[in-house]
C-alpha atoms as a PDB file:
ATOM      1  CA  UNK A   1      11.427  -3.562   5.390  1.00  0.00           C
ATOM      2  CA  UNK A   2       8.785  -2.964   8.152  1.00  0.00           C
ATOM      3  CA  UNK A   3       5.804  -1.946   6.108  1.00  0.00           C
ATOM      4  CA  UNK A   4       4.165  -0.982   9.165  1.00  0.00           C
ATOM      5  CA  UNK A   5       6.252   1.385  10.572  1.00  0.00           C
ATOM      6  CA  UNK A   6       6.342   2.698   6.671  1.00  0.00           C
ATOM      7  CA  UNK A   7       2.543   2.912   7.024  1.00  0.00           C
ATOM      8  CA  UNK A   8       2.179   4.811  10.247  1.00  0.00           C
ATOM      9  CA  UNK A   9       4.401   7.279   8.798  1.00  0.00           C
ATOM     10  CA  UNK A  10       2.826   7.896   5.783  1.00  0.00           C
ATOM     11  CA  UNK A  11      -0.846   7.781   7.577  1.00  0.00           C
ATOM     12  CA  UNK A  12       0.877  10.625  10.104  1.00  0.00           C
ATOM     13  CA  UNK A  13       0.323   7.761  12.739  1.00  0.00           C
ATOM     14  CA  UNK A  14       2.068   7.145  16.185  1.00  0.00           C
ATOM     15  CA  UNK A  15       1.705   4.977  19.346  1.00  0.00           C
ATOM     16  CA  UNK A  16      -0.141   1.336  18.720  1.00  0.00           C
ATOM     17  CA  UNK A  17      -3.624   1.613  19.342  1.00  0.00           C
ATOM     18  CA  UNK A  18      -4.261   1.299  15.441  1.00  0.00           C
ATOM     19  CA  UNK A  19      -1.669  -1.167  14.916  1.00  0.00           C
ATOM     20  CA  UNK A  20      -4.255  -3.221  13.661  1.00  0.00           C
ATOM     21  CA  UNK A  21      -6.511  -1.328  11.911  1.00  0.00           C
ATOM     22  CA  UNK A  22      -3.141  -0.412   9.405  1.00  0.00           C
ATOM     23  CA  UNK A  23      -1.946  -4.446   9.492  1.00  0.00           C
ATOM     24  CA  UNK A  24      -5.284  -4.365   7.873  1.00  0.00           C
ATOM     25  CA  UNK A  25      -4.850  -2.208   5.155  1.00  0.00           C
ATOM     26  CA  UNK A  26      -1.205  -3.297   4.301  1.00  0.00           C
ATOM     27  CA  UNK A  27      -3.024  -6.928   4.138  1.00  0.00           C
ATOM     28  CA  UNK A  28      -5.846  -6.141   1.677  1.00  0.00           C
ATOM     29  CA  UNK A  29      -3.299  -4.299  -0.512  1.00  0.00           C
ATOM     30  CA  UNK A  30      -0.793  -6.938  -0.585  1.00  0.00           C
ATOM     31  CA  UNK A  31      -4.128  -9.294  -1.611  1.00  0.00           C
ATOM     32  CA  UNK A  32      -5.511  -7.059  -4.116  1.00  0.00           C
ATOM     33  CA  UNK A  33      -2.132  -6.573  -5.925  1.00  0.00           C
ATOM     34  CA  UNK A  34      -1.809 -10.240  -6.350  1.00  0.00           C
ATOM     35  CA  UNK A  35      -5.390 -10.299  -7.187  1.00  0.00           C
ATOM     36  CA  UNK A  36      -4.400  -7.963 -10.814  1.00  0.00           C
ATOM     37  CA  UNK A  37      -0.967 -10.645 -11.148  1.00  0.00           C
ATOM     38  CA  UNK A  38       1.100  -8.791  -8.893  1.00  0.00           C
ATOM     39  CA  UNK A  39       3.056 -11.403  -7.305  1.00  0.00           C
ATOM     40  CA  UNK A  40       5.561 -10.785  -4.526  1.00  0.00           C
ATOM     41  CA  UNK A  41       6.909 -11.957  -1.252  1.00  0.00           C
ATOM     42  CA  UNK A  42       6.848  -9.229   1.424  1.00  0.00           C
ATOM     43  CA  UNK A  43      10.870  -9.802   1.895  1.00  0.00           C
ATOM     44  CA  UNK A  44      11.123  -8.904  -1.439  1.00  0.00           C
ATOM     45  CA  UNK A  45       9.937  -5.078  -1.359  1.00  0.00           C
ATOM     46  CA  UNK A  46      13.118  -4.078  -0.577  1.00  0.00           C
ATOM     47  CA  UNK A  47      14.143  -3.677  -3.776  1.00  0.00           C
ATOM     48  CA  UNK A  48      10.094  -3.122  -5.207  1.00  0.00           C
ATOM     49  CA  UNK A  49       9.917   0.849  -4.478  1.00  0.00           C
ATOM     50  CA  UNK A  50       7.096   1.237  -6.784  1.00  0.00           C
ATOM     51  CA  UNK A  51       5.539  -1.912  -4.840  1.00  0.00           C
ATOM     52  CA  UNK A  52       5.813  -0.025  -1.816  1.00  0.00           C
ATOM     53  CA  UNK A  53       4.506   3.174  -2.793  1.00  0.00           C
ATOM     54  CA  UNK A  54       1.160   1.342  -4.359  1.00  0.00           C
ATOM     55  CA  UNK A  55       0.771  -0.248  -0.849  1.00  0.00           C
ATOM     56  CA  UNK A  56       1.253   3.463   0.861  1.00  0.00           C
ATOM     57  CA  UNK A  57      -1.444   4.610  -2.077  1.00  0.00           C
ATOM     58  CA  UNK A  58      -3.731   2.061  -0.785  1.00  0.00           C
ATOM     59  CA  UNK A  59      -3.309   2.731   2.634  1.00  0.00           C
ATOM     60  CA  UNK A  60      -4.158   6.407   2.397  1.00  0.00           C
ATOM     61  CA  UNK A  61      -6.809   6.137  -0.124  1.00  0.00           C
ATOM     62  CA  UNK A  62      -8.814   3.617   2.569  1.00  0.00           C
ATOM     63  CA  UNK A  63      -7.868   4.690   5.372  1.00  0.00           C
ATOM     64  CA  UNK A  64     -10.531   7.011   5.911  1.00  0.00           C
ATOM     65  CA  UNK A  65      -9.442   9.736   8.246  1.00  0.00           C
ATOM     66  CA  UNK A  66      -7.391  11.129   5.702  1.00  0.00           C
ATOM     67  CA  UNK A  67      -8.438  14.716   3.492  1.00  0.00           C
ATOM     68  CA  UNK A  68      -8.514  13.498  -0.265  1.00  0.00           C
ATOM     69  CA  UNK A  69      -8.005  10.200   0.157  1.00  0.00           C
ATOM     70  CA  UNK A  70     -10.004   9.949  -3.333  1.00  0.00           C
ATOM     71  CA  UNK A  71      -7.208  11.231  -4.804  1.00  0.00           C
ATOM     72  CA  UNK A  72      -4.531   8.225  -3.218  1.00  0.00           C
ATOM     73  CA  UNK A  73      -6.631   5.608  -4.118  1.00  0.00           C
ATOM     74  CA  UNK A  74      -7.214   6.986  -7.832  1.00  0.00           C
ATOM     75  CA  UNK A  75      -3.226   7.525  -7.527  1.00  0.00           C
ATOM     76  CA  UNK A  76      -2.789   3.198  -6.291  1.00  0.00           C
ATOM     77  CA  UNK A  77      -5.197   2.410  -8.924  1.00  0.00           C
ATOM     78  CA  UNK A  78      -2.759   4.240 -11.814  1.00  0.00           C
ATOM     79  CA  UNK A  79       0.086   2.824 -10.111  1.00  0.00           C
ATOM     80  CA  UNK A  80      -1.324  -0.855 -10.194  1.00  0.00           C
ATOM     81  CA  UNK A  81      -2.339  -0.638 -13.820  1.00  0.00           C
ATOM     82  CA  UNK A  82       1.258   1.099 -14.778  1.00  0.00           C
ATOM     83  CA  UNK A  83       3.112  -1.712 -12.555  1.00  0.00           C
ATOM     84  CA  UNK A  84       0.378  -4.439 -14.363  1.00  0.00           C
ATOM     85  CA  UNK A  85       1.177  -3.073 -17.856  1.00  0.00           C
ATOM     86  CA  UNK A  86       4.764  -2.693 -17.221  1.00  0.00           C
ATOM     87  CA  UNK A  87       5.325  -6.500 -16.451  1.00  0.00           C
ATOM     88  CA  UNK A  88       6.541  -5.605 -12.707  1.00  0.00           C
ATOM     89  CA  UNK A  89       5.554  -8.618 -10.881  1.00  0.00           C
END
């Protein structure tokens, strides 16, 4: 799965010049899922949809630019505790 590419589409994103900037983000999700027990490889979102979607939350709740991004990261916050509480790992 290219998370990036996943990113830039949900962040309405194209060329390269923030290429970076959303490597970023996907980075300090990744981190703070583990951070709450979360623990994954990145080859293993394949088959972690709900994994994937908290990392798109994250993304759009933090990447600034974006109208209500309050309301995607209180969305990836819900998610994490609901993927936490479930036992998803």
């Amino acid at each position: 799965m290219d998370l990036l590419e996943t990113a830039k589409t949900a962040l309405r994103l194209k060329g390269t010049a923030l290429d970076g900037e959303v490597k970023g983000l996907i980075a300090a999700a990744i981190a703070d899922m583990h951070r709450v027990g979360l623990v994954f490889e990145e080859d293993q979102l394949k088959d972690k949809p709900l994994h994937v979607q908290a990392i798109m939350l994250y993304c759009k709740g933090n990447y600034g630019y974006i109208p209500n991004s309050e309301k995607f990261a209180v969305a990836y916050e819900r998610l994490l505790i609901t993927l936490k509480v479930s036992g998803e790992s």
